[in-house]
C-alpha atoms as a PDB file:
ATOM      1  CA  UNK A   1     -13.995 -30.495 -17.877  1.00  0.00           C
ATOM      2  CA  UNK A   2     -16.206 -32.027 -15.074  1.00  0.00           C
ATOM      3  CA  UNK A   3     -18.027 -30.382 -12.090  1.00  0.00           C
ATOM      4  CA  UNK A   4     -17.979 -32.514  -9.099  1.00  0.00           C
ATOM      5  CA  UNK A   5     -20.038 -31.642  -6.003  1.00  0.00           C
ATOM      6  CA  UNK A   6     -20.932 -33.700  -2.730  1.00  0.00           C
ATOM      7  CA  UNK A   7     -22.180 -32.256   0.863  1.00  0.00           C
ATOM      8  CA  UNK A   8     -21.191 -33.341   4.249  1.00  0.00           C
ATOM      9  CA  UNK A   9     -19.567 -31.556   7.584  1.00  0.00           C
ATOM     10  CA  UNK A  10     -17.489 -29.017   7.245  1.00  0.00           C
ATOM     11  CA  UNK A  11     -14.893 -31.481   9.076  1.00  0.00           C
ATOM     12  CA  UNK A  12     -15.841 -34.511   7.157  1.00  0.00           C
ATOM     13  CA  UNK A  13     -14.909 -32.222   4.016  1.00  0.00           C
ATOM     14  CA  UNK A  14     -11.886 -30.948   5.539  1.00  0.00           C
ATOM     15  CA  UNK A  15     -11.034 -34.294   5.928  1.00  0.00           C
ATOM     16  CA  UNK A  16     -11.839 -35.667   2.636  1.00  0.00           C
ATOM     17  CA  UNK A  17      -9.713 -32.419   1.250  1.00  0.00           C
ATOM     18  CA  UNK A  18      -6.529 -33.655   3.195  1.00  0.00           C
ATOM     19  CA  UNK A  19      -6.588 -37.174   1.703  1.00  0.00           C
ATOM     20  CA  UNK A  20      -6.781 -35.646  -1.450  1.00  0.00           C
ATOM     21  CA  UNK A  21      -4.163 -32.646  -1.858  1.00  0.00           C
ATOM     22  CA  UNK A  22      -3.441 -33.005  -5.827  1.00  0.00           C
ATOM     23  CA  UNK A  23      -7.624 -31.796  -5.957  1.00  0.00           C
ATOM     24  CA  UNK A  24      -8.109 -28.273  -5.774  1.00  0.00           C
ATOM     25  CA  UNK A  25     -10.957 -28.517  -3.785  1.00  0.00           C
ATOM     26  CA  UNK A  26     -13.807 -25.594  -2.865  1.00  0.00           C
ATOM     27  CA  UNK A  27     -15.297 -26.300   0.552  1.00  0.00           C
ATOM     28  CA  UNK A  28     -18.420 -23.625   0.976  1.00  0.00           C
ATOM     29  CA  UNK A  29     -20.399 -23.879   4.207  1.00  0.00           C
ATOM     30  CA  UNK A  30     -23.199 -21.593   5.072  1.00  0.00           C
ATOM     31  CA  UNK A  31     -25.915 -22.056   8.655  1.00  0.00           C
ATOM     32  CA  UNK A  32     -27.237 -24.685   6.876  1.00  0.00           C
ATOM     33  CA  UNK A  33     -24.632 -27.138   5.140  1.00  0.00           C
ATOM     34  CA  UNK A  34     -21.317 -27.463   3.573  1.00  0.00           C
ATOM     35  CA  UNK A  35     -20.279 -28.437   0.033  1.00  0.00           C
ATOM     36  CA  UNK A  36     -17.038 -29.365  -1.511  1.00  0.00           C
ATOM     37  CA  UNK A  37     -16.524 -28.590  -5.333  1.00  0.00           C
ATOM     38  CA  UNK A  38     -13.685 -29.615  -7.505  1.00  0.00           C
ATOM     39  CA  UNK A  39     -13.593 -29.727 -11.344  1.00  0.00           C
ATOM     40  CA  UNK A  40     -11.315 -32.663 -13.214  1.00  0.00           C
ATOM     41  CA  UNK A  41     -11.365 -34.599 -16.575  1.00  0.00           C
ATOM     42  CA  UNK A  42     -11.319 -37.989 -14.642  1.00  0.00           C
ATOM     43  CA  UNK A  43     -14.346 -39.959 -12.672  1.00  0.00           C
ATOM     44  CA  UNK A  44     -15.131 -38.288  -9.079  1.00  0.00           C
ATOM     45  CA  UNK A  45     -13.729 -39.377  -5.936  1.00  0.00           C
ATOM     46  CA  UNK A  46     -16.905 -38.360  -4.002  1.00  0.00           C
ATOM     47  CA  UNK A  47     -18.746 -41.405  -2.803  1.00  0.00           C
ATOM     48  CA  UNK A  48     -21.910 -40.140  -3.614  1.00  0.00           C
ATOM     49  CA  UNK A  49     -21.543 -36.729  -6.086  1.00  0.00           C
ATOM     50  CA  UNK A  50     -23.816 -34.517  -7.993  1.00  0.00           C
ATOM     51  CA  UNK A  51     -22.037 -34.493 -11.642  1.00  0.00           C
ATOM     52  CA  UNK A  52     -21.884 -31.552 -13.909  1.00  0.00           C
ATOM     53  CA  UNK A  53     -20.440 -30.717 -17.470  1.00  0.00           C
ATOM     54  CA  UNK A  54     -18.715 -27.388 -17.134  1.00  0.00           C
ATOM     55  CA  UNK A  55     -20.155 -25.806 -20.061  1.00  0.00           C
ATOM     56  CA  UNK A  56     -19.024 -22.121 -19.365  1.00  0.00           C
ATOM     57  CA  UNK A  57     -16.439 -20.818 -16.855  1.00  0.00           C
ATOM     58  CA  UNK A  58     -14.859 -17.284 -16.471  1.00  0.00           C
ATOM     59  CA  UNK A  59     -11.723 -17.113 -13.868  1.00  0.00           C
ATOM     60  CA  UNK A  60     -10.046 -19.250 -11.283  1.00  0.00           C
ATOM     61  CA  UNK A  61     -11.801 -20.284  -8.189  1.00  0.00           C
ATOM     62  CA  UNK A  62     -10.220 -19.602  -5.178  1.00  0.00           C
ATOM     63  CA  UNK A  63     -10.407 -20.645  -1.659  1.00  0.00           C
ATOM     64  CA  UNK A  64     -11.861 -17.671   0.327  1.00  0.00           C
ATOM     65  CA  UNK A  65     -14.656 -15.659  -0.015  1.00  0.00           C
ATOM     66  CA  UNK A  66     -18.519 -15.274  -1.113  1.00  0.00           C
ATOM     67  CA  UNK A  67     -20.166 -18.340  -3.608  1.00  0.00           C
ATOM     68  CA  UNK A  68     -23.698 -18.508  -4.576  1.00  0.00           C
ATOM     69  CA  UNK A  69     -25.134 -21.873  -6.289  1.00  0.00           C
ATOM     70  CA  UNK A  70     -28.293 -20.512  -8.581  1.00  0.00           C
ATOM     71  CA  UNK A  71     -30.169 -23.722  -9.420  1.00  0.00           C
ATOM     72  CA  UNK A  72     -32.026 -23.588 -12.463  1.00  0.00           C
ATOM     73  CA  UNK A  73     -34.451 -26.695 -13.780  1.00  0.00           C
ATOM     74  CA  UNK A  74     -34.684 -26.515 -17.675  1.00  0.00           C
ATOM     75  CA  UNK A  75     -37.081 -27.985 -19.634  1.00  0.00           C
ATOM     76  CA  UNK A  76     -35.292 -30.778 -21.988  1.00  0.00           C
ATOM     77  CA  UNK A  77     -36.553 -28.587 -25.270  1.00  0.00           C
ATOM     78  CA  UNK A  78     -35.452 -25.551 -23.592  1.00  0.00           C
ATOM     79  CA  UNK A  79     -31.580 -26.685 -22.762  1.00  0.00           C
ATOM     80  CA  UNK A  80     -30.795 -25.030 -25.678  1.00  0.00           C
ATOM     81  CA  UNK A  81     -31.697 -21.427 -25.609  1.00  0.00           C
ATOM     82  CA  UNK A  82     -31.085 -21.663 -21.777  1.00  0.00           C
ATOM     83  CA  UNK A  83     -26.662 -22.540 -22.877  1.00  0.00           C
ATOM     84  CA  UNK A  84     -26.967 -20.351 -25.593  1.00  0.00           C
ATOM     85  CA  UNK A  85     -27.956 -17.498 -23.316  1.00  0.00           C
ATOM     86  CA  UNK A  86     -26.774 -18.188 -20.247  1.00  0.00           C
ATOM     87  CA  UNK A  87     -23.099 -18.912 -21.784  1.00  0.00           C
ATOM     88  CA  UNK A  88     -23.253 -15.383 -22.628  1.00  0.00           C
ATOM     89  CA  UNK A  89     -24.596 -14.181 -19.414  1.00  0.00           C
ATOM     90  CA  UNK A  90     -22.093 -15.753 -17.288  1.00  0.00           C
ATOM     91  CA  UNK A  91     -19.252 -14.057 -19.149  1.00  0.00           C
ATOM     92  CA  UNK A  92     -20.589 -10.426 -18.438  1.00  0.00           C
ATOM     93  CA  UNK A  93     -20.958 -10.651 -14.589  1.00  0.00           C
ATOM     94  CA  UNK A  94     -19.193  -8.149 -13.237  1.00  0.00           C
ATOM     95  CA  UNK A  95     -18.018  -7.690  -9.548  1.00  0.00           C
ATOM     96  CA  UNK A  96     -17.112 -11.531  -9.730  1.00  0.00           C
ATOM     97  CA  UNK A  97     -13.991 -13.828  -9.051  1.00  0.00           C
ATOM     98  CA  UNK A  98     -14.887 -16.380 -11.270  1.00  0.00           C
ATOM     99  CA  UNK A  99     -17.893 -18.397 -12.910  1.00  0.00           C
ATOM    100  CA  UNK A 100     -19.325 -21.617 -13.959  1.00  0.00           C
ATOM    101  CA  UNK A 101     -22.191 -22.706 -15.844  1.00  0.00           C
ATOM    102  CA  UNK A 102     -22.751 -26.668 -15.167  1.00  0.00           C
ATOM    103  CA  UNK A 103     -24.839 -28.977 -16.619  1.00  0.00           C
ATOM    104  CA  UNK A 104     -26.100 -31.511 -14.647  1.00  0.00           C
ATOM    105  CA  UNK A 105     -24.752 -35.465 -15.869  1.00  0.00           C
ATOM    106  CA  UNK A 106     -28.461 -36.414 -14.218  1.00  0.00           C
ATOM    107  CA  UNK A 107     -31.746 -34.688 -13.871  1.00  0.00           C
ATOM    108  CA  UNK A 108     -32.675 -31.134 -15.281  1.00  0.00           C
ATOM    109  CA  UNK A 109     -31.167 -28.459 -12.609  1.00  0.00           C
ATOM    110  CA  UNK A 110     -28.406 -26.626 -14.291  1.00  0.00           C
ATOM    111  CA  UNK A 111     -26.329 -24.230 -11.673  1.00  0.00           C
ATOM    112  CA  UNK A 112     -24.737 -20.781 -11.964  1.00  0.00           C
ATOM    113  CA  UNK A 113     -21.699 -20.870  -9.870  1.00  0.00           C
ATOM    114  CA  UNK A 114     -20.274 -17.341  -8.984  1.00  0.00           C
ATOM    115  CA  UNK A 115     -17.968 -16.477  -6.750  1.00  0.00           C
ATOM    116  CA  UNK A 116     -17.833 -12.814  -5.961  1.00  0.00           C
ATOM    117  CA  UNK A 117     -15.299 -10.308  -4.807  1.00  0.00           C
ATOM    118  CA  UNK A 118     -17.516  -9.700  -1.873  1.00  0.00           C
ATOM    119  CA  UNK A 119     -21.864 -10.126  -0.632  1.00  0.00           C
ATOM    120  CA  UNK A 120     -22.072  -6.700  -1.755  1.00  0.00           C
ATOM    121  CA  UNK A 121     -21.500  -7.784  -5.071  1.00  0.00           C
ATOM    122  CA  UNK A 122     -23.749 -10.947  -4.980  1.00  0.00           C
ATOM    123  CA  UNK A 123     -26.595  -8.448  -3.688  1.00  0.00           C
ATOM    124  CA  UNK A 124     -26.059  -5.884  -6.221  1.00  0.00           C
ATOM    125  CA  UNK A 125     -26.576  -8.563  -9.179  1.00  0.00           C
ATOM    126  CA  UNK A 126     -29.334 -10.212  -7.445  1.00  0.00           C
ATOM    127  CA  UNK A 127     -31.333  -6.654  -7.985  1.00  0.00           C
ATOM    128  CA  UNK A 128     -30.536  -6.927 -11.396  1.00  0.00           C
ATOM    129  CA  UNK A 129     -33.189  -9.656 -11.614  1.00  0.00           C
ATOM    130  CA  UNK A 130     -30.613 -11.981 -13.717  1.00  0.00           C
ATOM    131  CA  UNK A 131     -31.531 -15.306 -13.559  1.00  0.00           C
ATOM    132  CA  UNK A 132     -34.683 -16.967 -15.710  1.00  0.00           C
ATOM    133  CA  UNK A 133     -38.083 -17.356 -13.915  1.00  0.00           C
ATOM    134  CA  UNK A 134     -41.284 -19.958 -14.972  1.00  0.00           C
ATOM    135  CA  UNK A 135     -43.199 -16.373 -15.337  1.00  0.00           C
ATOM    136  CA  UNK A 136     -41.617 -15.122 -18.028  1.00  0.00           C
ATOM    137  CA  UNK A 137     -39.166 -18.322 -19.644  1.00  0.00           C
ATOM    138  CA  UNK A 138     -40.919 -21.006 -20.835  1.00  0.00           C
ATOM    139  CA  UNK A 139     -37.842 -23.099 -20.663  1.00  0.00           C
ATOM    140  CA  UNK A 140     -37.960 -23.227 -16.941  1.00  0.00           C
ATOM    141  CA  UNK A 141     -39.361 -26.370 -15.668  1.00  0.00           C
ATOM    142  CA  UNK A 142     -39.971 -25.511 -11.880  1.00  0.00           C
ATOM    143  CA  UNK A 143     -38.556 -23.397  -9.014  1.00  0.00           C
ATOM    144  CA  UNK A 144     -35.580 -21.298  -9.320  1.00  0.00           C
ATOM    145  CA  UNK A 145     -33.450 -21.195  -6.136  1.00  0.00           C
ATOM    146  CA  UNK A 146     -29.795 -19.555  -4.808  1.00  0.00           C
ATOM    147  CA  UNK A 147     -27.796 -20.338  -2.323  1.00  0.00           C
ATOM    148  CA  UNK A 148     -25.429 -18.607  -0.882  1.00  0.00           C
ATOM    149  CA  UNK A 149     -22.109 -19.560   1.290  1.00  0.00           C
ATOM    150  CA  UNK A 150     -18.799 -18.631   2.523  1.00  0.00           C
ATOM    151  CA  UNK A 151     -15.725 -20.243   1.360  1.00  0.00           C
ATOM    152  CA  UNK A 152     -12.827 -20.769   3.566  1.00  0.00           C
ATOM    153  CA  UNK A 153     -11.983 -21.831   6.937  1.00  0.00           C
ATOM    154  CA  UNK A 154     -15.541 -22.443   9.386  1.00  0.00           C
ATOM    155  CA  UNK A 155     -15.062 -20.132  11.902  1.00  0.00           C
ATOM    156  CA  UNK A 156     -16.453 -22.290  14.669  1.00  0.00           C
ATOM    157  CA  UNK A 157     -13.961 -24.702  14.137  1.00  0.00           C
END
């Protein structure tokens, strides 16, 4: 199964989601941008797309609620180790609606996608200090980022 991500309005998305019903599309939108997300077997219909190998997943993605996007750049030696342990990790999440551990078609920046029964949730993992850092993982080949969203209607709209 692929990953398939793109960015755009939250109306250009909305838009893009309507011509294509038969996708179960994800459209997340925080202050800052909006993202659609849908996984298939077959070639993306996003113009321009960030693709991903879904190499772990855990539940069924719905269209409301609370998404982070942990991006993650791995070292080419250190892909390895990072699947082996993160395939693990992402099954014993807890406080979560689903999961997905993708692996990027291009480039080195894998991406933990969670979405979470609520922020509460998100903020109580975050403390946890779960995700790999360049400190203390020599597989990690830069910056380690999240980002968080809502999913579901834009309220200003």
């Amino acid at each position: 199964m692929n990953g398939y991500m793109t960015n755009g309005t939250y109306l250009y998305l909305e838009k893009l989601k309507s011509k294509h019903p038969f996708f179960p599309f994800i459209i997340m939108h925080n202050d800052v941008k909006a993202v659609a997300y849908y996984e298939d077997t077959n070639p993306s219909i996003f113009e321009t797309s960030r693709d991903y190998l879904v190499i772990a997943q855990v539940g069924e993605l719905s269209e409301k609620g609370f998404i982070s996007l942990s991006h993650i750049p791995v070292t080419e030696e250190g892909s390895p180790i990072f699947e082996m342990d993160y395939k693990q990790k992402v099954n014993e999440i807890s406080g979560i609606v689903a999961a997905r551990l993708l692996r990027p078609f291009r480039g080195n920046s894998y991406i933990i996608l969670v979405e979470w029964d609520g922020s509460k949730d998100y903020h109580a993992w975050k403390k946890t200090n779960p995700l790999p850092n360049k400190k203390e993982d020599s597989y990690i080949a830069g910056s380690v980022y999240t980002e968080t969203f809502q999913v579901g209607e834009d309220e200003e709209e």
